[in-house]
PDB file of N, CA and C in Angstrom:
ATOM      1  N   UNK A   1       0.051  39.211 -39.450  1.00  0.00           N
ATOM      2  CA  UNK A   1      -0.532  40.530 -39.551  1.00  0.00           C
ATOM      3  C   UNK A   1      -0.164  41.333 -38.317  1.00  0.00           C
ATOM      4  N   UNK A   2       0.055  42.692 -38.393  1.00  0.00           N
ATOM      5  CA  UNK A   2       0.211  43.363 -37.445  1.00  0.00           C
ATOM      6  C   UNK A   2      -0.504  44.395 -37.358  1.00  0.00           C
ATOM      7  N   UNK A   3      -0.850  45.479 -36.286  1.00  0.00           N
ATOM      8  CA  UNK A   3      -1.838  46.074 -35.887  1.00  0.00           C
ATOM      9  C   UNK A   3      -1.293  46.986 -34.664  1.00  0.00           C
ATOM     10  N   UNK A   4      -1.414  48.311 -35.313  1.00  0.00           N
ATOM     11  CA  UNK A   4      -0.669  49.101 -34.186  1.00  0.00           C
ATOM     12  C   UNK A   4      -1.806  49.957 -33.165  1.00  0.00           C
ATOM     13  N   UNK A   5      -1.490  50.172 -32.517  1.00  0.00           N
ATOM     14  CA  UNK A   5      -2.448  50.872 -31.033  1.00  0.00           C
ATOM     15  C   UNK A   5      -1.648  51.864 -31.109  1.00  0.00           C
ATOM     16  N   UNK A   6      -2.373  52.708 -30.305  1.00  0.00           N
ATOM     17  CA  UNK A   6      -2.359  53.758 -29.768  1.00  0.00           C
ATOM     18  C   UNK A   6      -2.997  54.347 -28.821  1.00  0.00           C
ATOM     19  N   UNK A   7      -2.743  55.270 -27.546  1.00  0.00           N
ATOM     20  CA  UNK A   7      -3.308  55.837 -26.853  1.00  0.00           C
ATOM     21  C   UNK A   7      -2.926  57.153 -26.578  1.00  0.00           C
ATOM     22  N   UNK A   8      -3.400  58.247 -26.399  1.00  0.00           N
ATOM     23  CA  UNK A   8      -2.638  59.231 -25.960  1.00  0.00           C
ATOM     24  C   UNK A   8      -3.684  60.589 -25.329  1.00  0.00           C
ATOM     25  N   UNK A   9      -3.272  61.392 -24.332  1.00  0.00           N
ATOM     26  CA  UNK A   9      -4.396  62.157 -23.909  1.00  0.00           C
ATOM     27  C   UNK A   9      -3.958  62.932 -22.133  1.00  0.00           C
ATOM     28  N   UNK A  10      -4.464  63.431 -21.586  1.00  0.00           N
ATOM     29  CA  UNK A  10      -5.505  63.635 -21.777  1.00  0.00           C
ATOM     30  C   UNK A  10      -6.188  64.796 -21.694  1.00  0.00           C
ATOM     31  N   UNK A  11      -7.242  64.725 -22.114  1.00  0.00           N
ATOM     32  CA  UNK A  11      -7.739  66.341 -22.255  1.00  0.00           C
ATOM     33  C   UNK A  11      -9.329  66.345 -22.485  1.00  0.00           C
ATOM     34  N   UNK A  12      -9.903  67.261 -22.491  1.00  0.00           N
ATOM     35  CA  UNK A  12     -11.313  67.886 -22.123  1.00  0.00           C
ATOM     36  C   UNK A  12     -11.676  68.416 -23.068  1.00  0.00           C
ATOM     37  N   UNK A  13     -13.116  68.854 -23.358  1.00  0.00           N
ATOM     38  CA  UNK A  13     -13.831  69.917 -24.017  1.00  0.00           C
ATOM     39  C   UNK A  13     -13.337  70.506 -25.406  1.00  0.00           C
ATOM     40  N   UNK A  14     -13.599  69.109 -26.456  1.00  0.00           N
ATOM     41  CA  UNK A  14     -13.141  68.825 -27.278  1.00  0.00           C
ATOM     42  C   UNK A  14     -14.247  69.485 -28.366  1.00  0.00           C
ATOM     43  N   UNK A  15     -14.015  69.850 -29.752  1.00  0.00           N
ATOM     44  CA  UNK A  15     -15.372  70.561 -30.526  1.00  0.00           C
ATOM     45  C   UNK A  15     -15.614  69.179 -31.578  1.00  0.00           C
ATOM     46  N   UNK A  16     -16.316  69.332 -31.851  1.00  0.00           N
ATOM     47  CA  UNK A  16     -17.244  68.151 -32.658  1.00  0.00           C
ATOM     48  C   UNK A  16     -15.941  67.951 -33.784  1.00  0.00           C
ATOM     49  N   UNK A  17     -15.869  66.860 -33.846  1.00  0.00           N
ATOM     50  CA  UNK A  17     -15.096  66.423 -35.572  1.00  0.00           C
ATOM     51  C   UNK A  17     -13.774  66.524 -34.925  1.00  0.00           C
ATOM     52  N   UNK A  18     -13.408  66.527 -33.773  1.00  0.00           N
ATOM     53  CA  UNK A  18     -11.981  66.895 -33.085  1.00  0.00           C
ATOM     54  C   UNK A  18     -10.871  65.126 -33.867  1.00  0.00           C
ATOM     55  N   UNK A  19     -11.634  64.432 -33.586  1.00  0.00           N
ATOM     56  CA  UNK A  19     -11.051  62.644 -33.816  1.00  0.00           C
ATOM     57  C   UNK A  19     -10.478  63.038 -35.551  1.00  0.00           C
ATOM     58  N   UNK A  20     -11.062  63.861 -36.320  1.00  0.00           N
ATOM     59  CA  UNK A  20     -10.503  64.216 -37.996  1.00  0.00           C
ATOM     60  C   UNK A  20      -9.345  64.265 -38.496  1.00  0.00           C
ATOM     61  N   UNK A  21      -8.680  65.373 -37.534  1.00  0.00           N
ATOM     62  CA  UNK A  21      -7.202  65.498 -38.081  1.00  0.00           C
ATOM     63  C   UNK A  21      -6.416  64.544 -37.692  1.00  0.00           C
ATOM     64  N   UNK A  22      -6.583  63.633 -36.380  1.00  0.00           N
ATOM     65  CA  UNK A  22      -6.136  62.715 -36.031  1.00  0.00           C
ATOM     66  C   UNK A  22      -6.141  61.943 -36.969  1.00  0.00           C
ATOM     67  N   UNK A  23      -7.181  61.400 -37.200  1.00  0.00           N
ATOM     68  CA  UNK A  23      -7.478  60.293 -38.634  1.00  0.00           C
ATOM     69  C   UNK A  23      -6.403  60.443 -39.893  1.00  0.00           C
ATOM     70  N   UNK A  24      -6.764  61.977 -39.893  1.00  0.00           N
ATOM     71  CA  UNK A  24      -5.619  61.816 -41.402  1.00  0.00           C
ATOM     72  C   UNK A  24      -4.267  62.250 -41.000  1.00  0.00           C
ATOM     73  N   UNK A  25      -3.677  62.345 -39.678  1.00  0.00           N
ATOM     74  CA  UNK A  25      -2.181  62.277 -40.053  1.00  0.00           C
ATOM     75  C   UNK A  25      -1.749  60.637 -40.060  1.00  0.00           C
ATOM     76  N   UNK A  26      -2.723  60.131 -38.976  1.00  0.00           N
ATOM     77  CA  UNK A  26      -2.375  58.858 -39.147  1.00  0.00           C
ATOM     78  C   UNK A  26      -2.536  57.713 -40.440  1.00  0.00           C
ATOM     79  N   UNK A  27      -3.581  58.111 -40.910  1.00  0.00           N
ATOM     80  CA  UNK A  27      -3.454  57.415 -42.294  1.00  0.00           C
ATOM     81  C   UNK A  27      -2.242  57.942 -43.423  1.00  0.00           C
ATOM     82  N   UNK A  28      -2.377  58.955 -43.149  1.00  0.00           N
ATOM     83  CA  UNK A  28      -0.754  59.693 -44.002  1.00  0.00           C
ATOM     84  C   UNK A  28       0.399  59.196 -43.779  1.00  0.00           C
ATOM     85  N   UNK A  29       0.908  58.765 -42.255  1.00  0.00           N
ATOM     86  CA  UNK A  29       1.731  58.058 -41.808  1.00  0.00           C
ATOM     87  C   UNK A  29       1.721  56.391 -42.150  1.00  0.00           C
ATOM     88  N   UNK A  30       0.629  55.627 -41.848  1.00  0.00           N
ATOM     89  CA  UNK A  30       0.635  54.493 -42.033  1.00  0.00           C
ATOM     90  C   UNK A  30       0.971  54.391 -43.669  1.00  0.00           C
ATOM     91  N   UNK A  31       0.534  55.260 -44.547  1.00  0.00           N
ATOM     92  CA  UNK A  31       0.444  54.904 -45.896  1.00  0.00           C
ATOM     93  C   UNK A  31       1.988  55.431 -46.048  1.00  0.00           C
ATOM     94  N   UNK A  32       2.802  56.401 -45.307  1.00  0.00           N
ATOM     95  CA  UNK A  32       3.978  56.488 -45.858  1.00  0.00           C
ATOM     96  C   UNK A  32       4.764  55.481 -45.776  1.00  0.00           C
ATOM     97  N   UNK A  33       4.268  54.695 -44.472  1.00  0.00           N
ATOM     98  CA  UNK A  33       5.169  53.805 -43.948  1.00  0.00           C
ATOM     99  C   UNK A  33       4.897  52.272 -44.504  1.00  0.00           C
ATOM    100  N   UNK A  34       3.753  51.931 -44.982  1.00  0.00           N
ATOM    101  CA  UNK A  34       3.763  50.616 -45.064  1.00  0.00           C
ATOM    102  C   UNK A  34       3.494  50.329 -47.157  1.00  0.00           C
ATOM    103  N   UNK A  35       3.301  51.952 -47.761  1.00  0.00           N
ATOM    104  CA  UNK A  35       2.959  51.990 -48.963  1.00  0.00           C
ATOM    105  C   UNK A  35       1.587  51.522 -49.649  1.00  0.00           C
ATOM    106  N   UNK A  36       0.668  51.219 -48.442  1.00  0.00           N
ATOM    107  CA  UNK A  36      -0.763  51.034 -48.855  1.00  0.00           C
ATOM    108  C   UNK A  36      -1.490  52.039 -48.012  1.00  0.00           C
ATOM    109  N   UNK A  37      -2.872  52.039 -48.342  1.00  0.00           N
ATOM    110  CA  UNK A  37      -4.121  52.898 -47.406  1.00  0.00           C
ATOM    111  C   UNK A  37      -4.572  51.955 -46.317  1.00  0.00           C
ATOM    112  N   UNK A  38      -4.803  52.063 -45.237  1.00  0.00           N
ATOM    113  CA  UNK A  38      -5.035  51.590 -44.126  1.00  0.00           C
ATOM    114  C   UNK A  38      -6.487  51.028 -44.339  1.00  0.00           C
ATOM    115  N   UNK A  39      -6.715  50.053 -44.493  1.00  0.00           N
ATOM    116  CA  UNK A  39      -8.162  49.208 -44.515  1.00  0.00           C
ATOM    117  C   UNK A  39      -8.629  49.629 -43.414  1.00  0.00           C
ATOM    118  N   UNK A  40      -7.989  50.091 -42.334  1.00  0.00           N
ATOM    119  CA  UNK A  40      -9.291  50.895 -41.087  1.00  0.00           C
ATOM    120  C   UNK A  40      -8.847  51.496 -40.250  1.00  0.00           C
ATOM    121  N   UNK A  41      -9.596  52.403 -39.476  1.00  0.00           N
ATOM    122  CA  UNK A  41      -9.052  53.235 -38.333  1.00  0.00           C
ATOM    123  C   UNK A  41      -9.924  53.055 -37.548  1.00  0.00           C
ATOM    124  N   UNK A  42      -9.506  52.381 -36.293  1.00  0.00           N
ATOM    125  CA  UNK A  42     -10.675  52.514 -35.362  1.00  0.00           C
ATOM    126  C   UNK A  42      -9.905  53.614 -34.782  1.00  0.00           C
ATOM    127  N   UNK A  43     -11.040  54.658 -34.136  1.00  0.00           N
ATOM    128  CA  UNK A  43     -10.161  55.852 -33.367  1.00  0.00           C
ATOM    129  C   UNK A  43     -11.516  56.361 -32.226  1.00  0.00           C
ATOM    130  N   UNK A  44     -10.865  57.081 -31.694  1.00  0.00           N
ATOM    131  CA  UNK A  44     -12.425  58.223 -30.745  1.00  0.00           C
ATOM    132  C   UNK A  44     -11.512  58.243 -29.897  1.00  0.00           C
ATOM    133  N   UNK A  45     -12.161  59.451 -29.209  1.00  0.00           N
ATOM    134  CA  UNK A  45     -12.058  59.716 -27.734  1.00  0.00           C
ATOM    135  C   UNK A  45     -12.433  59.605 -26.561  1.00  0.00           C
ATOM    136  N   UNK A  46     -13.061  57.946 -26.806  1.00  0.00           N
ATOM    137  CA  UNK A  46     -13.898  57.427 -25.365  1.00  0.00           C
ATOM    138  C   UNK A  46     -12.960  56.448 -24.680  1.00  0.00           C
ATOM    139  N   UNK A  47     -11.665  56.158 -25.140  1.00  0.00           N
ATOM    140  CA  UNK A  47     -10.615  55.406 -24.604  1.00  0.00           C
ATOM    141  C   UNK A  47     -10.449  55.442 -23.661  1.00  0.00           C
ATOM    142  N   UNK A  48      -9.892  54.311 -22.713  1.00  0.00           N
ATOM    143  CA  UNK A  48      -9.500  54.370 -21.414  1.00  0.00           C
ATOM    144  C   UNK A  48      -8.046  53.726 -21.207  1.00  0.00           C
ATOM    145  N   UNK A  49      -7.389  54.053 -20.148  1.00  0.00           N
ATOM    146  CA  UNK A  49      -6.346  53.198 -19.775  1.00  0.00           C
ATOM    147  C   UNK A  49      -6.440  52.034 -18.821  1.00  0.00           C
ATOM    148  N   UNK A  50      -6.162  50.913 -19.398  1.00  0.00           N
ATOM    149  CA  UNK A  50      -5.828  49.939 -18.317  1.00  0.00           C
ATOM    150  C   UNK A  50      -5.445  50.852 -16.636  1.00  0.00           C
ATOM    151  N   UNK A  51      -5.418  49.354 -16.134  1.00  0.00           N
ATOM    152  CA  UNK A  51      -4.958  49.695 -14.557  1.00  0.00           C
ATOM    153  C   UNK A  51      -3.274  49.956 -14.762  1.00  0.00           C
ATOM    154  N   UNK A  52      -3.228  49.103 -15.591  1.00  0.00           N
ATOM    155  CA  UNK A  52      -1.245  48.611 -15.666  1.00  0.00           C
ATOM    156  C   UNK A  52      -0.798  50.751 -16.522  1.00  0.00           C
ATOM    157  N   UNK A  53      -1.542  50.765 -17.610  1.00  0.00           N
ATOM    158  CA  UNK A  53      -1.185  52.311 -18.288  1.00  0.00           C
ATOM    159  C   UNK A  53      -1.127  53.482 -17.049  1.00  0.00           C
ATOM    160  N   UNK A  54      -2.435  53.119 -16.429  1.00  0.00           N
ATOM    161  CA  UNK A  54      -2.931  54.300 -15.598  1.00  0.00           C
ATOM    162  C   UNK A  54      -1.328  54.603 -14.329  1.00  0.00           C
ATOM    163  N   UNK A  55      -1.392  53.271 -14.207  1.00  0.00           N
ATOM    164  CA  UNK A  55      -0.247  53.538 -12.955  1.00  0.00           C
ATOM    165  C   UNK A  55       1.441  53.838 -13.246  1.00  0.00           C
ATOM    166  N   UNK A  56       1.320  53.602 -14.600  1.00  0.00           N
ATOM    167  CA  UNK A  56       2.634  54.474 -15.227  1.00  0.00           C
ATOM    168  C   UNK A  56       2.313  55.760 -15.617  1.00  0.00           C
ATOM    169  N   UNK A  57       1.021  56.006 -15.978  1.00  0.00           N
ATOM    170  CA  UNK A  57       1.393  57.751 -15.956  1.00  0.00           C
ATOM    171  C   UNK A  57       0.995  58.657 -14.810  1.00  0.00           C
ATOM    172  N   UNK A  58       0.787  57.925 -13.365  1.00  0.00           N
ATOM    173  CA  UNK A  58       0.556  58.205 -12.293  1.00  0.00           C
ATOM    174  C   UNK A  58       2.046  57.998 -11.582  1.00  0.00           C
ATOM    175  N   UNK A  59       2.804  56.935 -12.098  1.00  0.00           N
ATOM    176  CA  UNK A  59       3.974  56.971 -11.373  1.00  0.00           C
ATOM    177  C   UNK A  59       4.091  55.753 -10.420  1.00  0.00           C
ATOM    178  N   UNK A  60       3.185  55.386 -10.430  1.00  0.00           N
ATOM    179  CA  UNK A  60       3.361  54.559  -9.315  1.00  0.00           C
ATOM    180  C   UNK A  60       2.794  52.692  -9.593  1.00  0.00           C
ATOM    181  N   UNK A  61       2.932  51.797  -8.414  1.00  0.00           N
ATOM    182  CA  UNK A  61       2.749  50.494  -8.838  1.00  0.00           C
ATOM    183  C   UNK A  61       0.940  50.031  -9.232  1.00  0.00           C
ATOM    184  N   UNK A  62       1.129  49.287 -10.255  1.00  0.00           N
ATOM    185  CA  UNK A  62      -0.316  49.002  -9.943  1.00  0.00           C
ATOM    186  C   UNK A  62      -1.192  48.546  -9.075  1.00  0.00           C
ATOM    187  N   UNK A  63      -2.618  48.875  -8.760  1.00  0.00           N
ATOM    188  CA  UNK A  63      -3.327  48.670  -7.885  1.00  0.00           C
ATOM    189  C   UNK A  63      -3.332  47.182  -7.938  1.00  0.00           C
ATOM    190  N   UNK A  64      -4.491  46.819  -9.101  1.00  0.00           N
ATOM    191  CA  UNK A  64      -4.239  45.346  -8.634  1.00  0.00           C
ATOM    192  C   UNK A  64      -3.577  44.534  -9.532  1.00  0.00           C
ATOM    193  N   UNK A  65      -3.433  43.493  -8.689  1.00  0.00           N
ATOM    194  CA  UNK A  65      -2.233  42.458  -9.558  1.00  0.00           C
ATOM    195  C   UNK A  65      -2.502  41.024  -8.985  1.00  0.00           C
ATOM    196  N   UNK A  66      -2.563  39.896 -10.080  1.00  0.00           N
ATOM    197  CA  UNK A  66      -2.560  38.405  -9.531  1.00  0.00           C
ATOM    198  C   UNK A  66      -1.326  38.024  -9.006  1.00  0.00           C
ATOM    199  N   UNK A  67      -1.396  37.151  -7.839  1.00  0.00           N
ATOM    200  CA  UNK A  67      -0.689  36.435  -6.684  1.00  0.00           C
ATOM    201  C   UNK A  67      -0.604  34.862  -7.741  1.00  0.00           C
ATOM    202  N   UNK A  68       0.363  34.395  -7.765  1.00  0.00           N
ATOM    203  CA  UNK A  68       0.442  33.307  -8.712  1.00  0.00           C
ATOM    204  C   UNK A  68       1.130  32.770  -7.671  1.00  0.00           C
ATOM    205  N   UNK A  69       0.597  31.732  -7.271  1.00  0.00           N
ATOM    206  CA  UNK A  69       1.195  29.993  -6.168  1.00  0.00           C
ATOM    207  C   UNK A  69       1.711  28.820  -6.859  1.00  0.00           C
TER     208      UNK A  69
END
């Protein structure tokens, strides 16, 4: 089984029901692409980025990282 993610953003001061249109291009897409309806969408806009995401769209190395001996 496979299972696609997504993240993308970011932005502010969003109006109620904003997560909607999102929902349905992506189900429009998944259904073009795989020829069924998507048994689920988890979605919202309370997402966060990892440390590892954050420091690629900052540019720079990540903060922290394991030391392996």
């Amino acid at each position: 089984m496979k299972i696609w993610s997504c993240k993308i953003g970011e932005t502010n001061d969003l109006p109620h029901g904003a997560d909607l249109p999102m929902r349905i291009a992506i189900a429009e897409a998944y259904t073009r692409i795989t020829g069924k309806t998507p048994d689920f969408i988890f979605s919202g806009w309370g997402a966060e980025l990892t440390e590892a995401e954050r420091a690629v769209v900052e540019d720079r190395s990540p903060r922290d990282f394991l030391i392996l001996k």
